[in-house]
Protein backbone atom coordinates (compact mmCIF):
# COMPACT_ATOMS: atom_id res chain seq x y z
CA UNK A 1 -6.72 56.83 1.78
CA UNK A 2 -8.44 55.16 -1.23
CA UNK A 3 -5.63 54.99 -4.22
CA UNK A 4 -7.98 52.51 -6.11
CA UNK A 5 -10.32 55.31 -6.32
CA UNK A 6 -7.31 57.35 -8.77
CA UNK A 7 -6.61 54.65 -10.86
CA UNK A 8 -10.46 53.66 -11.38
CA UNK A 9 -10.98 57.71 -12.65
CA UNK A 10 -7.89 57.40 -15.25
CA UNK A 11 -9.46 54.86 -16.42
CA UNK A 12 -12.81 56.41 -16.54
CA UNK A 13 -11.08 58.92 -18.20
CA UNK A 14 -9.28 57.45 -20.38
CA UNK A 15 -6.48 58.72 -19.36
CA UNK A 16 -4.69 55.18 -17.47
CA UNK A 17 -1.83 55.11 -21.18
CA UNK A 18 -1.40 58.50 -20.57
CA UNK A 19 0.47 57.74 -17.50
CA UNK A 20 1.23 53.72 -18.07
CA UNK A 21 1.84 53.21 -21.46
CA UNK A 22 0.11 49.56 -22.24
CA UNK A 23 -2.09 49.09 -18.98
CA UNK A 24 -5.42 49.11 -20.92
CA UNK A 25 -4.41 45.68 -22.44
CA UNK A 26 -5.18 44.99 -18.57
CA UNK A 27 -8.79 45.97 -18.97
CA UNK A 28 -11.21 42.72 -20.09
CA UNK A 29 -8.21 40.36 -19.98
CA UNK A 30 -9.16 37.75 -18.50
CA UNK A 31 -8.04 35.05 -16.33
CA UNK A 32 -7.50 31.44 -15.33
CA UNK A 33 -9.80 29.60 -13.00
CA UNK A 34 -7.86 30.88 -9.77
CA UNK A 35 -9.58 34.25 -10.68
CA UNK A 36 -13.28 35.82 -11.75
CA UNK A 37 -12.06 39.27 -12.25
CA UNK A 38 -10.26 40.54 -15.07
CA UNK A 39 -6.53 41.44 -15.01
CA UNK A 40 -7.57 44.88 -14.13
CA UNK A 41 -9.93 44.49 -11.66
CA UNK A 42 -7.88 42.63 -9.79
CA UNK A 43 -4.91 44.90 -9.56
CA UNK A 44 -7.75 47.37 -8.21
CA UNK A 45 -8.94 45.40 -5.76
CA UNK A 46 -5.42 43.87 -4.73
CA UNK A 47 -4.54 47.91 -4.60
CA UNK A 48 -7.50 48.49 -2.13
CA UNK A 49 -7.27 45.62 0.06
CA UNK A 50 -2.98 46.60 0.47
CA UNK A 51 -4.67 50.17 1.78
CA UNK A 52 -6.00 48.53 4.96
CA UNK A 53 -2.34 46.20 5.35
CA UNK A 54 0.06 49.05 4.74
CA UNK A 55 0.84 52.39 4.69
CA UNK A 56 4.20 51.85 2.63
CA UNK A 57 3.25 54.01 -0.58
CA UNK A 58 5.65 51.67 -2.83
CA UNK A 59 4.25 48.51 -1.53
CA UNK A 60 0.86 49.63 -2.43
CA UNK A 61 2.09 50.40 -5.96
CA UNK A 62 3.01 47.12 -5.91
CA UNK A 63 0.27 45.25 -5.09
CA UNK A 64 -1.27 47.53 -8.39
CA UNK A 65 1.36 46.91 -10.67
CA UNK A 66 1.57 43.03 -9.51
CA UNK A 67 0.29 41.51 -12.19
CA UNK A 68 0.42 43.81 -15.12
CA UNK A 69 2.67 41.52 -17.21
CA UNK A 70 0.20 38.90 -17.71
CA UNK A 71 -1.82 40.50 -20.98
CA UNK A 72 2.12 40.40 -22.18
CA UNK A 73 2.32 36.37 -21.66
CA UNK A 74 -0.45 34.95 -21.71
CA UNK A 75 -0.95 31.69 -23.26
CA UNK A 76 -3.29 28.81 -24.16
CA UNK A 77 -3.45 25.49 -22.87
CA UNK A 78 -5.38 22.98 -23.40
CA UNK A 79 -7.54 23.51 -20.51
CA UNK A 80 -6.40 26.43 -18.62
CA UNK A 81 -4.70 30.12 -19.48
CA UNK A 82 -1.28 30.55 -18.44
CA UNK A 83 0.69 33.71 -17.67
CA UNK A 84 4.56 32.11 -17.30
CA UNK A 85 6.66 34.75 -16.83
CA UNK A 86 4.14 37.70 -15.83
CA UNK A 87 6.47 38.52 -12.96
CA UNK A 88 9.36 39.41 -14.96
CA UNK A 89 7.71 41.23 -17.81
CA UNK A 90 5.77 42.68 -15.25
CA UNK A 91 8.54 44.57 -13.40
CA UNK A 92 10.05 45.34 -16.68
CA UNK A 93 7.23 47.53 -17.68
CA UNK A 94 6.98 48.83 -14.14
CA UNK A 95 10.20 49.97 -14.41
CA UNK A 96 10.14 51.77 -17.44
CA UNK A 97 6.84 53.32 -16.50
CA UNK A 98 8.48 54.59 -12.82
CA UNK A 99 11.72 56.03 -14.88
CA UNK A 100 9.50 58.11 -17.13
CA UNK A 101 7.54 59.15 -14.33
CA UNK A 102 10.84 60.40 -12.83
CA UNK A 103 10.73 57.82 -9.30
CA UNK A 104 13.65 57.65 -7.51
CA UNK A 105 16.00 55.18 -8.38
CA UNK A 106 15.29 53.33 -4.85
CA UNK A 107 11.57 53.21 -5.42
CA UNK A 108 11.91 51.26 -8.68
CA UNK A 109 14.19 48.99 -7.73
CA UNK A 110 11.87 48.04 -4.63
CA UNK A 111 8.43 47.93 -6.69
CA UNK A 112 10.57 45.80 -9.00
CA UNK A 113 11.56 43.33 -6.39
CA UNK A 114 8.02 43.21 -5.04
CA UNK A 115 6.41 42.17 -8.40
CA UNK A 116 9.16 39.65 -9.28
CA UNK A 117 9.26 38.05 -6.41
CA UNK A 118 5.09 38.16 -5.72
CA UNK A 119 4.93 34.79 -6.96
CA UNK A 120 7.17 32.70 -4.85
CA UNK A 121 5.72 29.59 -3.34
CA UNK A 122 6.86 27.26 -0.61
CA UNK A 123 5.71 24.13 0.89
CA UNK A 124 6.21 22.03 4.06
CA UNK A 125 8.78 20.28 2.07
CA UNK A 126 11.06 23.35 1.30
CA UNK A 127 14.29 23.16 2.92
CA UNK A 128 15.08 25.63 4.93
CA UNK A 129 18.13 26.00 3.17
CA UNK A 130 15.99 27.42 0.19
CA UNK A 131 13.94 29.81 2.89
CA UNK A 132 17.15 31.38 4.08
CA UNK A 133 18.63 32.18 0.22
CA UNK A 134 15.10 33.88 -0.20
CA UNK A 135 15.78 36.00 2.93
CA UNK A 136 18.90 36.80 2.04
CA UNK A 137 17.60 37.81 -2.02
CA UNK A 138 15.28 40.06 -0.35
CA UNK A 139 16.74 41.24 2.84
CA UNK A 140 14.80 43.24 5.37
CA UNK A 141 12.04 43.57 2.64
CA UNK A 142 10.58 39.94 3.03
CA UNK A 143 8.23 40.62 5.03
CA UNK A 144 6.53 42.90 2.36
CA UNK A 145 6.39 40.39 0.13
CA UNK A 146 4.31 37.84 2.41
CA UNK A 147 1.91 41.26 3.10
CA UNK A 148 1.74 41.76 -0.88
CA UNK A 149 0.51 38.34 -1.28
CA UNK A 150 -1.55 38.87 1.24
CA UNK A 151 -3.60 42.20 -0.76
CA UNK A 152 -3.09 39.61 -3.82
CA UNK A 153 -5.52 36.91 -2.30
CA UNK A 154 -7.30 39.41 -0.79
CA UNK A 155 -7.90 40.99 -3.83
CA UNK A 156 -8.92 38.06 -5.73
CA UNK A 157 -12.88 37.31 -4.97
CA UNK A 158 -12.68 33.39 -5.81
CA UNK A 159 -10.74 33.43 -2.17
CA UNK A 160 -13.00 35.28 -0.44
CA UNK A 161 -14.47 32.06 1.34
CA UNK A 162 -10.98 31.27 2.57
CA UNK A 163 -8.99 32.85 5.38
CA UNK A 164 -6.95 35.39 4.32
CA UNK A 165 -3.91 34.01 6.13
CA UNK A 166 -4.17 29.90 5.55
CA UNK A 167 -2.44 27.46 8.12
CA UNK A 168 0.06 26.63 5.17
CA UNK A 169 0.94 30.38 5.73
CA UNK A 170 0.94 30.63 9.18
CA UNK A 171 3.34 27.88 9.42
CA UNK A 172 5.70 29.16 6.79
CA UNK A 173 5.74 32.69 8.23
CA UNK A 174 6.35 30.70 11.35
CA UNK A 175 9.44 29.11 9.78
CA UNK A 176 11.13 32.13 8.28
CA UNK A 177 10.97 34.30 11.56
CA UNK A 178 12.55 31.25 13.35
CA UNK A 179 15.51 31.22 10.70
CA UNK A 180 15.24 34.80 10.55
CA UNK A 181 16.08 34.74 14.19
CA UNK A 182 19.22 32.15 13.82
């Protein structure tokens, strides 16, 4: 029931490369000014809060693995660290690290969709035009991607003020069951 809990004690003992390659570049790499926590501590705590939202193994993976990419791109502005691209490099890695760790074919290819796709953003203003080509991209597995965003705020302590589920949300997960119903 606590998955955190494994990763935390590879980590402890030094053992987290042993099983993904590269994830210690995770550890003490830090963030913009969305987040307080490291790279790492973040994925833990996204990991944690996706125990009480899901039992879908994979989409707990997922909210780990969501944002291991960024050591890989991250970049200086002038005011502000940037991490364009985290998504893709991030389910790059993931993938490799599932193949050598002998997941089925099935289970990559969804933790790879779920970490690409963990970034999309819609407003009020997005047509519904562009909400029904997302449904369709990720087919019956759109709903785990508004529920891994969900363990990514939740895991991210500069939101723990807000509501987990903002009005912006609400609406939009309004929106997409309507069209989802048409």
């Amino acid at each position: 029931p606590y998955p955190h809990k494994y990763f935390l004690a590879l980590k402890e003992l030094d053992l987290i490369d042993n099983v993904f390659p590269g994830m210690s570049k995770t550890f003490y790499c830090l963030q913009n000014s969305y987040h307080i926590d490291d790279v790492w501590m973040h994925m833990i705590l996204s990991l944690e809060a996706s125990t009480y939202m899901t039992k879908n193994p994979m989409l707990r993976l997922s909210a780990f693995l969501h944002d291991v990419g960024k050591p890989f791109t991250k970049t200086y502005g002038l005011h502000e660290v940037h991490f364009y691209g985290h998504e893709k490099t991030g389910s790059i890695e993931t993938s490799k690290w599932m193949e050598r760790l002998s997941f089925d074919q099935k289970d990559i290819e969804y933790v790879q969709k779920m970490i690409l796709h963990h970034q999309y953003w819609f407003t009020d203003e997005t047509k519904d035009s562009t909400l029904r080509k997302f449904i369709k991209k990720l087919g019956p597995d759109w709903f785990d991607i508004f529920i891994l965003r969900l363990a990514d705020r939740k895991g991210n302590r500069r939101n723990k003020e807000k509501p987990l589920i903002t009005m912006e949300m609400n609406k939009l997960l309004g929106r997409i069951f309507s069209l989802n119903e048409k």
